[in-house]
C-alpha atoms as a PDB file:
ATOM      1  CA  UNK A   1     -19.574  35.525  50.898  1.00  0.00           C
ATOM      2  CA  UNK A   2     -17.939  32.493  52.634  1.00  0.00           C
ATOM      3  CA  UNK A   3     -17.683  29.148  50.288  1.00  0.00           C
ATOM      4  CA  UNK A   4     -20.831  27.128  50.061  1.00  0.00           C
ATOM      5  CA  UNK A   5     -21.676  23.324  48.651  1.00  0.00           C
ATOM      6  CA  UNK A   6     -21.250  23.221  44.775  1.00  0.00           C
ATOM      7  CA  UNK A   7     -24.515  21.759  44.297  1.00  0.00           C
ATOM      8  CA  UNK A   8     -26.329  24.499  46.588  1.00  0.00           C
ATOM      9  CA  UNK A   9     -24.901  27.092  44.836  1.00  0.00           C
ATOM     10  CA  UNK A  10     -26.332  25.492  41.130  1.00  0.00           C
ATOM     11  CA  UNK A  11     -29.210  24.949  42.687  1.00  0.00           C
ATOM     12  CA  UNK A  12     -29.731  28.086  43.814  1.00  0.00           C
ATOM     13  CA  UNK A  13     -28.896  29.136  40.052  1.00  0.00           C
ATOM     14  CA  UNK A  14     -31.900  26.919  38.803  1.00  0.00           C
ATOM     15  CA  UNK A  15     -29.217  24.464  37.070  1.00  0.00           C
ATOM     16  CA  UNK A  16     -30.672  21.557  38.859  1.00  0.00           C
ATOM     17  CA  UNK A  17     -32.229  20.301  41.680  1.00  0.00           C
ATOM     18  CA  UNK A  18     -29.311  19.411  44.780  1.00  0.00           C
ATOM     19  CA  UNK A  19     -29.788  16.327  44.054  1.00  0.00           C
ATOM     20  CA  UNK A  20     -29.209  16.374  40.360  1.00  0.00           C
ATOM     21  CA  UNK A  21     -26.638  18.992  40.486  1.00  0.00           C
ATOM     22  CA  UNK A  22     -24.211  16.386  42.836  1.00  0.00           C
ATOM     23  CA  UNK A  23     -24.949  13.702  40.199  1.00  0.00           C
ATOM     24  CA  UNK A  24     -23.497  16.835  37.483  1.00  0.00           C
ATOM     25  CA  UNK A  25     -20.611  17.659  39.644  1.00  0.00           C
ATOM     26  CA  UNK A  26     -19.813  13.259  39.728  1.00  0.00           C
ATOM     27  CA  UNK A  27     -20.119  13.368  36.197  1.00  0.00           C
ATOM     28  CA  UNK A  28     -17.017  15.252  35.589  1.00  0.00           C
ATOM     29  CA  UNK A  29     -19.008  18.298  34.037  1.00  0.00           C
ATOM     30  CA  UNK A  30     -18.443  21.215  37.013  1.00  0.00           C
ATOM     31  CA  UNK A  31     -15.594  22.934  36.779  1.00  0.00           C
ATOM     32  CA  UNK A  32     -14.361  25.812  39.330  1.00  0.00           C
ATOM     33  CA  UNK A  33     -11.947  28.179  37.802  1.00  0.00           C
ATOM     34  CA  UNK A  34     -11.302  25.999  35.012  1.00  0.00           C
ATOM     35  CA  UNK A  35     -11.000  23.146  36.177  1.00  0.00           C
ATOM     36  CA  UNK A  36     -13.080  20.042  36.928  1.00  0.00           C
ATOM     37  CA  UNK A  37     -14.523  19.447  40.511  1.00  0.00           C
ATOM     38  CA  UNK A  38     -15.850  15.869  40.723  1.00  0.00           C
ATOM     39  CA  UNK A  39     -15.885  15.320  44.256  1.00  0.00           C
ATOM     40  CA  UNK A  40     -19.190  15.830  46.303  1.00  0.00           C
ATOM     41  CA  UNK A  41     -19.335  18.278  48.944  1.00  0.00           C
ATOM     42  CA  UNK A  42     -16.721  20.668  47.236  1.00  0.00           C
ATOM     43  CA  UNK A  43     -17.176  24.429  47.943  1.00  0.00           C
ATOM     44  CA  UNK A  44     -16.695  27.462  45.836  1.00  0.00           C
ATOM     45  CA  UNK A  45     -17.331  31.121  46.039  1.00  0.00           C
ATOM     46  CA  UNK A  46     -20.052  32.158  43.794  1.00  0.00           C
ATOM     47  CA  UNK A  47     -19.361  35.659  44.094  1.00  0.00           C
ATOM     48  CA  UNK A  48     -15.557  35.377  43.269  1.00  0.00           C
ATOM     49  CA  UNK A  49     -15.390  31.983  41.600  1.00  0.00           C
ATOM     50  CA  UNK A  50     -15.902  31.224  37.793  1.00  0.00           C
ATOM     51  CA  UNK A  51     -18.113  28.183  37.606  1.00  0.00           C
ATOM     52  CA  UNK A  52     -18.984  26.328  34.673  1.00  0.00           C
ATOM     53  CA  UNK A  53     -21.707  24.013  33.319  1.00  0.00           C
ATOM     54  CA  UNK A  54     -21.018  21.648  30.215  1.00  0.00           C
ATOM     55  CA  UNK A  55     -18.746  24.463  29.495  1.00  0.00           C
ATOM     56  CA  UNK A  56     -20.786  27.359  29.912  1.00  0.00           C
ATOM     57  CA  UNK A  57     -20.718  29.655  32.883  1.00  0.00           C
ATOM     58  CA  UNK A  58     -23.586  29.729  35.348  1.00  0.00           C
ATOM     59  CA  UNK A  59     -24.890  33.466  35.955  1.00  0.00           C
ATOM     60  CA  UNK A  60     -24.281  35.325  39.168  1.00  0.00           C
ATOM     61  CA  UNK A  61     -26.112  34.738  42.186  1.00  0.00           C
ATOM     62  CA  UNK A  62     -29.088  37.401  42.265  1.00  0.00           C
ATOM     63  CA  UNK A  63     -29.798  38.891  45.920  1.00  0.00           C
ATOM     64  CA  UNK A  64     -32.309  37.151  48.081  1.00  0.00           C
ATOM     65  CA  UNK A  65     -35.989  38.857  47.334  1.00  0.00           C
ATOM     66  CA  UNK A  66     -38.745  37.827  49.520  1.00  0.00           C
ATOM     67  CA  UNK A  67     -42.474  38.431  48.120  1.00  0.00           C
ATOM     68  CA  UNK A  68     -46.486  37.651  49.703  1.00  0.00           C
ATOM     69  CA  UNK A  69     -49.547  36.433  47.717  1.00  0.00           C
ATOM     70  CA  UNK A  70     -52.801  36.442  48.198  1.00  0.00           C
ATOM     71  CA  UNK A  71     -53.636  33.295  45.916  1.00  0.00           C
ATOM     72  CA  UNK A  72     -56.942  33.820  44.468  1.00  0.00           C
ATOM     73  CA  UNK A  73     -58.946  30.203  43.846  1.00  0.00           C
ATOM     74  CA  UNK A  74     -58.243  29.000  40.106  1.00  0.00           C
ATOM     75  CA  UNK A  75     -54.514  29.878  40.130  1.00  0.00           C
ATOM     76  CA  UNK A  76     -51.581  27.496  40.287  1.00  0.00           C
ATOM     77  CA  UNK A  77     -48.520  27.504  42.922  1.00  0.00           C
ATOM     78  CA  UNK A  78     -45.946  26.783  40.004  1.00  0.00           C
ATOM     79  CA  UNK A  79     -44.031  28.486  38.336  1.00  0.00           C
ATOM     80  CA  UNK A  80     -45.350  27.388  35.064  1.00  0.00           C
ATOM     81  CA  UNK A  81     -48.259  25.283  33.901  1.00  0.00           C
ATOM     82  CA  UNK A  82     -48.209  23.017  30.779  1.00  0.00           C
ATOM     83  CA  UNK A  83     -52.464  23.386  30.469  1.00  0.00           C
ATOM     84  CA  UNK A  84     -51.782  26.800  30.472  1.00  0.00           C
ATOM     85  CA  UNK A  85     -53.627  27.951  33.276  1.00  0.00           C
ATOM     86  CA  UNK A  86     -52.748  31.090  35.311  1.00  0.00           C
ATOM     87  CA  UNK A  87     -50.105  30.737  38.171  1.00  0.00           C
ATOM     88  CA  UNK A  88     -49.042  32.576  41.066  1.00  0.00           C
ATOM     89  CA  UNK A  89     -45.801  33.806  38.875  1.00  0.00           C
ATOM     90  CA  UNK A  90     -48.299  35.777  36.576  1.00  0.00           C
ATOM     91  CA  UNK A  91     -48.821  37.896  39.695  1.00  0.00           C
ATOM     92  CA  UNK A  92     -45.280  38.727  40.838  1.00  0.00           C
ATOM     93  CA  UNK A  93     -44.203  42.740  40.637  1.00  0.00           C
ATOM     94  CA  UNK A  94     -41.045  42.536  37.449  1.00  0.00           C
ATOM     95  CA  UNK A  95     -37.480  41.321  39.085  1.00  0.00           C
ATOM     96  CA  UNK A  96     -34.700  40.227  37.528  1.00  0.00           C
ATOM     97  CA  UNK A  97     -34.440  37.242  40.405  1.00  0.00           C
ATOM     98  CA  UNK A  98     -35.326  33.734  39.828  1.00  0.00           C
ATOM     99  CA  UNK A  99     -38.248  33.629  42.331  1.00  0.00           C
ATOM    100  CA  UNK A 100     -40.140  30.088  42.578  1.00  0.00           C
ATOM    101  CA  UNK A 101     -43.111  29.541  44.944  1.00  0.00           C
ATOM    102  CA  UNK A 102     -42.313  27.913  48.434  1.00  0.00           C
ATOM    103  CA  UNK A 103     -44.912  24.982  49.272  1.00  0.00           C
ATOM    104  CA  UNK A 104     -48.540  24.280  47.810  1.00  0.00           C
ATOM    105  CA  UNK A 105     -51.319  25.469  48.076  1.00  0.00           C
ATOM    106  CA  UNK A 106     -54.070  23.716  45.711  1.00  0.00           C
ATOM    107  CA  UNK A 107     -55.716  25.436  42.563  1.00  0.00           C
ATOM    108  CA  UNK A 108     -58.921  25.550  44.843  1.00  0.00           C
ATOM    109  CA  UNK A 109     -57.960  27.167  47.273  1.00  0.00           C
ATOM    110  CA  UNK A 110     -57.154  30.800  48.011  1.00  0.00           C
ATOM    111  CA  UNK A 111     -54.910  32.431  50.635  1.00  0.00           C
ATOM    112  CA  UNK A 112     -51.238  33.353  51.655  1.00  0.00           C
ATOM    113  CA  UNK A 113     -47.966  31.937  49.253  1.00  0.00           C
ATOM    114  CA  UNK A 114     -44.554  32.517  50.004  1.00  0.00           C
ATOM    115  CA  UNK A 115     -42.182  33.162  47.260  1.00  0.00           C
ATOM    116  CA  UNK A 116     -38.400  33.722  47.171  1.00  0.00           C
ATOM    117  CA  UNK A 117     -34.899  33.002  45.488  1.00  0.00           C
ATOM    118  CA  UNK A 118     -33.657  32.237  48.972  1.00  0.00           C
ATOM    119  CA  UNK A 119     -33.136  28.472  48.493  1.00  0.00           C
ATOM    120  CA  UNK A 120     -32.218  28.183  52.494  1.00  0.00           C
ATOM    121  CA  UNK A 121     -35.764  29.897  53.601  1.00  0.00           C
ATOM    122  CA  UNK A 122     -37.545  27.072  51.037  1.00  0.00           C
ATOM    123  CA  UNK A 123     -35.448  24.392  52.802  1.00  0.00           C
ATOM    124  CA  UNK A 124     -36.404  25.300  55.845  1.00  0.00           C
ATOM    125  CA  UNK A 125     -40.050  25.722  55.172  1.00  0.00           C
ATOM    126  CA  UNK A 126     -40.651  22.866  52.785  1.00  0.00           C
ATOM    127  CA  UNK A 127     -38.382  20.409  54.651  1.00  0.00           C
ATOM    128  CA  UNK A 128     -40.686  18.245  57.232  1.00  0.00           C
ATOM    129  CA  UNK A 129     -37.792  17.776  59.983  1.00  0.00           C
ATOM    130  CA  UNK A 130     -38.359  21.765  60.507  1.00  0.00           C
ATOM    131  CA  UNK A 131     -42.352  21.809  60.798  1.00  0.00           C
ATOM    132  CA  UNK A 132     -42.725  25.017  60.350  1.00  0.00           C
ATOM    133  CA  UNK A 133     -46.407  25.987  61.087  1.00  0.00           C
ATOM    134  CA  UNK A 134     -49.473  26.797  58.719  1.00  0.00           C
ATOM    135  CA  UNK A 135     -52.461  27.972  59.425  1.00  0.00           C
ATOM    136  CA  UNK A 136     -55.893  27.894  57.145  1.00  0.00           C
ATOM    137  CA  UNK A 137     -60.046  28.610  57.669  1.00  0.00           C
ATOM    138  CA  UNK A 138     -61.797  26.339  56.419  1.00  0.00           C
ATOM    139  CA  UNK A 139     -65.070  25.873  55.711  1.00  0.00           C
ATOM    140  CA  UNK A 140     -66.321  22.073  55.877  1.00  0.00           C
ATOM    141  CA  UNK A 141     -70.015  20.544  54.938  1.00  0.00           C
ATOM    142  CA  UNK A 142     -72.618  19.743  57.908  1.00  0.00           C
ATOM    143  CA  UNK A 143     -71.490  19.916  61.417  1.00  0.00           C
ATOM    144  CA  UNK A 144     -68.571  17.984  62.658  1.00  0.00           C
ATOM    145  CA  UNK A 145     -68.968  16.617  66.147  1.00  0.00           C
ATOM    146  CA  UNK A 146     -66.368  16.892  69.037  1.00  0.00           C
ATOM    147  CA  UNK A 147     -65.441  13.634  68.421  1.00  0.00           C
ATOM    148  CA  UNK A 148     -64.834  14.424  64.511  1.00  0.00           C
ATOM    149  CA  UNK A 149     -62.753  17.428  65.494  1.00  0.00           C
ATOM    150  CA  UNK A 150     -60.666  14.656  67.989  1.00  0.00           C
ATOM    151  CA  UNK A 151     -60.019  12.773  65.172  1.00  0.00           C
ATOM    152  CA  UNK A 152     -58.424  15.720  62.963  1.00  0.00           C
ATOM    153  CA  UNK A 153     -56.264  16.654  65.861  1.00  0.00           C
ATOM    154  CA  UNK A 154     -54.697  13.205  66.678  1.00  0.00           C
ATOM    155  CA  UNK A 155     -53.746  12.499  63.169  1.00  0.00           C
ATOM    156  CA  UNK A 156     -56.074  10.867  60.091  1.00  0.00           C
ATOM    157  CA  UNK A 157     -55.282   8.051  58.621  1.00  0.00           C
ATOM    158  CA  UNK A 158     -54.715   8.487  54.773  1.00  0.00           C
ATOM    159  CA  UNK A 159     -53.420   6.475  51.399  1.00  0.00           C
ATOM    160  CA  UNK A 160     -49.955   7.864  51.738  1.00  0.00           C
ATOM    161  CA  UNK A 161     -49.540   7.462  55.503  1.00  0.00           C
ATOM    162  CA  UNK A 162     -51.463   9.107  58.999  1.00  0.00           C
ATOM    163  CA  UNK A 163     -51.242  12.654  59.314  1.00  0.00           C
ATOM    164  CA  UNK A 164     -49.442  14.179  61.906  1.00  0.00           C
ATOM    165  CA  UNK A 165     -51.124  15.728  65.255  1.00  0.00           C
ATOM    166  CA  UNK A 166     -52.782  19.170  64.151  1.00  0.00           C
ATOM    167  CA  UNK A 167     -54.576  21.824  65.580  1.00  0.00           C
ATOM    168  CA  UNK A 168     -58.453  21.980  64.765  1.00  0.00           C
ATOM    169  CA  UNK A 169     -60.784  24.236  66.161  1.00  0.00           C
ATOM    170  CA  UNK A 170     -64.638  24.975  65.747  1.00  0.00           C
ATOM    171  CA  UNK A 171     -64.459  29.013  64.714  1.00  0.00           C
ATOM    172  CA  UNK A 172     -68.467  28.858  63.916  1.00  0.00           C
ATOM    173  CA  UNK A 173     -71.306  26.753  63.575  1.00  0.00           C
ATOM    174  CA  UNK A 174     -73.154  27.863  60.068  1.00  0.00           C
ATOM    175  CA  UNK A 175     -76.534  26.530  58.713  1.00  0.00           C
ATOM    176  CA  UNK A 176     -75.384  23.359  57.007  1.00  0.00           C
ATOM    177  CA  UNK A 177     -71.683  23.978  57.521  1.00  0.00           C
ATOM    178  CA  UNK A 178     -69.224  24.655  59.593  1.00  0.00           C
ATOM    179  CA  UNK A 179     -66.100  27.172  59.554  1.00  0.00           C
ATOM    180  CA  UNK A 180     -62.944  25.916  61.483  1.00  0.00           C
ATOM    181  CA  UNK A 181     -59.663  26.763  62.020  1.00  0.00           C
ATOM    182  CA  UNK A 182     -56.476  24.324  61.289  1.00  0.00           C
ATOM    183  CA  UNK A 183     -52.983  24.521  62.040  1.00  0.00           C
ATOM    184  CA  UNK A 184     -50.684  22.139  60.338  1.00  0.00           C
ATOM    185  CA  UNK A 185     -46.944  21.696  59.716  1.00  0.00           C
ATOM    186  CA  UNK A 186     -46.974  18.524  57.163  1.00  0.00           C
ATOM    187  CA  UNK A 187     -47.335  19.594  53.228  1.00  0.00           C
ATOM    188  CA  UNK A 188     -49.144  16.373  51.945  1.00  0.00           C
ATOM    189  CA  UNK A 189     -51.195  17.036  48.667  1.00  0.00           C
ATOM    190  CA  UNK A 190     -54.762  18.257  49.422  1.00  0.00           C
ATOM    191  CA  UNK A 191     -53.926  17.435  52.720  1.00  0.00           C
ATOM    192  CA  UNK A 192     -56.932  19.441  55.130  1.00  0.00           C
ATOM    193  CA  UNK A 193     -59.248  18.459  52.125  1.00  0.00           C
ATOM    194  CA  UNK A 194     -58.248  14.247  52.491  1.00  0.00           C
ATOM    195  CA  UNK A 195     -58.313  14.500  56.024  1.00  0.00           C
ATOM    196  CA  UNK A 196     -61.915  16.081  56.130  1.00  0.00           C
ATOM    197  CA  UNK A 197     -63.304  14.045  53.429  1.00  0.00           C
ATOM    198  CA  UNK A 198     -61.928  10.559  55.143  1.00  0.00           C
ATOM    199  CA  UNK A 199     -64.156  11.793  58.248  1.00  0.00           C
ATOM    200  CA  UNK A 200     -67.305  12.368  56.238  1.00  0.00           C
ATOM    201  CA  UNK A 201     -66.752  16.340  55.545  1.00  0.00           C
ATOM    202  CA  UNK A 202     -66.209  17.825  52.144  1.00  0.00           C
ATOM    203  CA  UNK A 203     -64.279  21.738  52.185  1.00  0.00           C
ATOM    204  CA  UNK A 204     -66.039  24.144  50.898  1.00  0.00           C
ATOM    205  CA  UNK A 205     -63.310  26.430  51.425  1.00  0.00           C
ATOM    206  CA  UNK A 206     -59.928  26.755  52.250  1.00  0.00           C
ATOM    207  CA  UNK A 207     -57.805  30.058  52.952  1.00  0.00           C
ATOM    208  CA  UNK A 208     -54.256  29.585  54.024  1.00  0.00           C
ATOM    209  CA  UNK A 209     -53.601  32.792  56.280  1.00  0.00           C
ATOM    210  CA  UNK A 210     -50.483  32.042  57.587  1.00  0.00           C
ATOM    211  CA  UNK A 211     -47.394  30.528  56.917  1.00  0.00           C
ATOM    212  CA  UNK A 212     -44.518  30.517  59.861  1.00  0.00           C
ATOM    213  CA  UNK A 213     -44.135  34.516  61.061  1.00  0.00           C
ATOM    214  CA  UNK A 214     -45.744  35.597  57.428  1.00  0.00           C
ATOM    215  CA  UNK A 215     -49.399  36.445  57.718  1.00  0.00           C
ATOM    216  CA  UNK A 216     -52.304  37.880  55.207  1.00  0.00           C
ATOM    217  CA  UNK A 217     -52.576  40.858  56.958  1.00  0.00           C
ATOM    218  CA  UNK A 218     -54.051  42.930  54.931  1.00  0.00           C
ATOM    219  CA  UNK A 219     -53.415  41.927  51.624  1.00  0.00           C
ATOM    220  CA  UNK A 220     -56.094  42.491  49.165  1.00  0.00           C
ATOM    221  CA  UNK A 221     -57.041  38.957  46.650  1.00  0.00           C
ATOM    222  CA  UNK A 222     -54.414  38.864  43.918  1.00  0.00           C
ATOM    223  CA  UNK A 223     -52.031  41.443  45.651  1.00  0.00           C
ATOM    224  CA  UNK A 224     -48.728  40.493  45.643  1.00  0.00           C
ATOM    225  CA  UNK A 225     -46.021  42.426  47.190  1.00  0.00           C
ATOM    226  CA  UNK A 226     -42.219  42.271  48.517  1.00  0.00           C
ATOM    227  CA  UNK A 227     -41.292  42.281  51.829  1.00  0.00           C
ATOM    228  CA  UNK A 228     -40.744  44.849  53.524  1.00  0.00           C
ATOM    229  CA  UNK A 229     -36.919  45.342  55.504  1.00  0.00           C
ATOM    230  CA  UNK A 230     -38.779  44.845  58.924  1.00  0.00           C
ATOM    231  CA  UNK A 231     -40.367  42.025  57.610  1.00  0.00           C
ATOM    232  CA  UNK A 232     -37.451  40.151  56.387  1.00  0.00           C
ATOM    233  CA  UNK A 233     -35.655  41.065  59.142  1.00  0.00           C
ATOM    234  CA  UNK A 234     -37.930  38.923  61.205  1.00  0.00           C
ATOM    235  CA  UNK A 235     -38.514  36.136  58.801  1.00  0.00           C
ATOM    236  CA  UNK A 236     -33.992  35.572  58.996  1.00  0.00           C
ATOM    237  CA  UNK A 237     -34.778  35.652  62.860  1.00  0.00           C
ATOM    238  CA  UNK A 238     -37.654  33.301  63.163  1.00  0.00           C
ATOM    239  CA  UNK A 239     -35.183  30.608  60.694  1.00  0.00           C
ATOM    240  CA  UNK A 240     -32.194  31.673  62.537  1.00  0.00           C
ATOM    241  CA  UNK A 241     -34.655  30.282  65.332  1.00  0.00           C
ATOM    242  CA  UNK A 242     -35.841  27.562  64.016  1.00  0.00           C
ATOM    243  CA  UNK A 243     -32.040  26.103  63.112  1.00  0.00           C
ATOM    244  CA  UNK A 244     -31.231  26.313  66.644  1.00  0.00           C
ATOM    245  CA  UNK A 245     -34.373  24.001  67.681  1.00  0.00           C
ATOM    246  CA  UNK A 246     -35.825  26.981  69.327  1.00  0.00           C
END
């Protein structure tokens, strides 16, 4: 492995955020083969090199793992919950890896989470200069008209800012609801359910079936498997992709 960024590599470790770990490595209390690396931006071998925390070593990098979930409703997407309720970690096949969900999806809602060690893959589809693509069926109270459905695909305005342009469709008209299909790249909190509920429509439901070149497929509620080498294969090429601006 070529050198990489100090404070990607404890990231990547779970020291500390990047963030936090350049604000360790200013501090005076990183050290690369005994001795102290204080300037941001420094790179080191984690493979060859011996780096240190407050003293203590940081463990070797684990290989990249790469797993699917099919969320059910009442389940977190963290890796740990202070109210103790279940999370999408409780469903995750044994692994010696530090895997961490990638993105939200809410505690109502069901569907398709990505989770990985990779901290490159989460960058690139958490980070909103990459807009990597999601897709989710939802199911939405009364009937919204064509104007409605304009409305969701030009952008809503919300507390936190206007939504970006989406793509909304109407999959099926239903009794007293309606079942439509969204495709968004933003990650706001609750987002689909804000920007229906601003236009006059409550969700019912919400499935996220798709998440960049990772799909549902046919994974059964609550399975949760790893990728397989085809799979991943595809997933490097689609970000190899999406770093070139392709």
């Amino acid at each position: 492995m070529s050198k990489i960024r100090l404070q990607k590599i404890l990231a990547d470790a779970g020291i500390a955020s990047r963030r936090a770990s350049e604000e360790l490595i200013t501090a005076g209390r990183v050290e690369v083969n005994g001795k102290i690396v204080q300037t941001p931006g420094s790179k080191a071998d984690p493979n060859r090199d011996i780096i240190s925390v407050d003293g203590e070593r940081i463990p070797a990098p684990s290989p990249n793992e790469y797993f699917l979930l099919h969320k059910p409703m009442g389940v977190v997407s963290t890796s740990s919950d202070p109210q103790g309720r279940p999370t999408v970690m409780d469903y995750l096949p044994k692994t010696k890896a530090r895997i961490y969900p990638v993105g939200r999806l809410d505690m109502d809602s069901e569907g398709l989470v990505f989770l990985t060690n990779d901290g490159d893959m989460t960058l690139i589809f958490t980070h909103p200069r990459y807009e990597v693509k999601k897709r989710y069926l939802v199911e939405v109270t009364n009937h919204p008209t064509p104007a409605t459905i304009k409305r969701l695909k030009q952008g809503v305005r919300l507390d936190d800012g206007t939504t970006a342009p989406a793509k909304v469709k109407l999959i099926k008209s239903l009794a007293n609801s309606a079942l439509l299909e969204f495709e968004i790249h933003e990650g706001k909190n609750r987002q689909i359910r804000r920007m229906c509920a601003a236009l006059g429509h409550q969700v019912l439901s919400l499935k996220r079936f798709q998440m960049g070149p990772l799909t549902l497929a046919d994974l059964a509620l609550g399975e949760c498997r790893k990728l397989k080498p085809p799979e991943a294969l595809e997933l490097h090429e689609f970000v190899r992709k999406v770093k070139q601006g392709q």
